[in-house]
Structure formats: C-alpha cells, structure tokens
Protein backbone atom coordinates (compact mmCIF):
# COMPACT_ATOMS: atom_id res chain seq x y z
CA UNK A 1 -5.43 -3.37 -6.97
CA UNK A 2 -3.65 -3.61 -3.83
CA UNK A 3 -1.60 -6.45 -2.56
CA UNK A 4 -1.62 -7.41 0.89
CA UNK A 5 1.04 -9.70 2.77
CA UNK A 6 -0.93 -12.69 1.95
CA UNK A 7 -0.19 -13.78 -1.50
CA UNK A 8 -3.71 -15.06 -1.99
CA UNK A 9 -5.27 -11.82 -0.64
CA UNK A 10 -6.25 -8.91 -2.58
CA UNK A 11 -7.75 -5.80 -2.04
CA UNK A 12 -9.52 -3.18 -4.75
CA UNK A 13 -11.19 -0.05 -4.66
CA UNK A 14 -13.94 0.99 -7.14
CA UNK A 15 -16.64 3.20 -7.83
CA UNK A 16 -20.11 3.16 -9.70
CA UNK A 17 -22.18 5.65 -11.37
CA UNK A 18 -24.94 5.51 -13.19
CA UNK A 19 -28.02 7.67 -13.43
CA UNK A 20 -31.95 7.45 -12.08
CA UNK A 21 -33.70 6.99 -15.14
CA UNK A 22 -36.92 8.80 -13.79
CA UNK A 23 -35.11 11.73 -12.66
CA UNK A 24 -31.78 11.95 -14.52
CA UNK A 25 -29.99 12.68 -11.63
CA UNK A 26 -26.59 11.43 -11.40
CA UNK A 27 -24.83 9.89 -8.63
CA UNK A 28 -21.64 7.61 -7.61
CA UNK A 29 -21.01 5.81 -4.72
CA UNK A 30 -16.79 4.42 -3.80
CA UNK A 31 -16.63 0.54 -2.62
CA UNK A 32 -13.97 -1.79 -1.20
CA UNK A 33 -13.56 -5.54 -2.24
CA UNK A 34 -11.54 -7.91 -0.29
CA UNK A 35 -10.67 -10.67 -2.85
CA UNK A 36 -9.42 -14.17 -2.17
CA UNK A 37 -7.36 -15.59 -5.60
CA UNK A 38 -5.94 -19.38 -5.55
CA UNK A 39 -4.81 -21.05 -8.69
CA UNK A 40 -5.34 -17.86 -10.54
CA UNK A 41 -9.21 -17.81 -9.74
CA UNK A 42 -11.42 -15.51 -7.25
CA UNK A 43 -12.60 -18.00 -4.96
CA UNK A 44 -13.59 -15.28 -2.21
CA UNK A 45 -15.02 -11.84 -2.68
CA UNK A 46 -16.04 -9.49 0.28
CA UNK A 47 -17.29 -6.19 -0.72
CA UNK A 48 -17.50 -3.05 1.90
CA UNK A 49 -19.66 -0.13 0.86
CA UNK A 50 -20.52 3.58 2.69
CA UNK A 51 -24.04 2.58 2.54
CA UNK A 52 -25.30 6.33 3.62
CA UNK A 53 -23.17 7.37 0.38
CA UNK A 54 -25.20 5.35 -1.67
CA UNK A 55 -28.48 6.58 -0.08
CA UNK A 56 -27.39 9.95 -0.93
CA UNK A 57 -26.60 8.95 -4.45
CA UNK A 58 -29.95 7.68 -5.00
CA UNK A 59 -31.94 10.38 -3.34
C-alpha cells in the first residue's frame, strides 16, 4: 500500500492469476486501486487495469 498526501487516500498495486480451466494455461494480469478510507472503512474504490494484458492472459 501506498500513501498519498491525502490522509484519506490510498493507493495499492496487485496482481491475479489463476488458470483457464479448459486449457490449463496460466496467466496474470497487474492492477491499480485507488482507495478512499474514512473512519477506518473503504468508502471509495477505483480500480485501473492494462486491459490488453488481461486479453493476453486469457488468450
């Protein structure tokens, strides 16, 4: 997790993988969430993916 000059403002980086159960191909694909946290609760979630990454990922 990243923290960002607004204290209610957070920013994370993830990735998923899984595999295609008809093919067992494996693949991963790297997002971005923007998260908004007041009173110690999300209360805002953006999420920013590379979406020819994930096309790629899933053949």
């Amino acid at each position: 997790m990243n923290e960002t000059l607004d204290p209610e403002v957070a920013v994370v980086e993830y990735e998923l993988a899984g595999e295609i159960a008809t093919t067992g191909e494996r693949g991963s694909a790297r997002f971005i969430g923007v998260l908004r946290v007041r009173d110690g609760r999300i209360v805002g979630w953006r999420e920013y993916q590379n979406t020819s990454a994930i096309q790629h990922a899933l053949g």
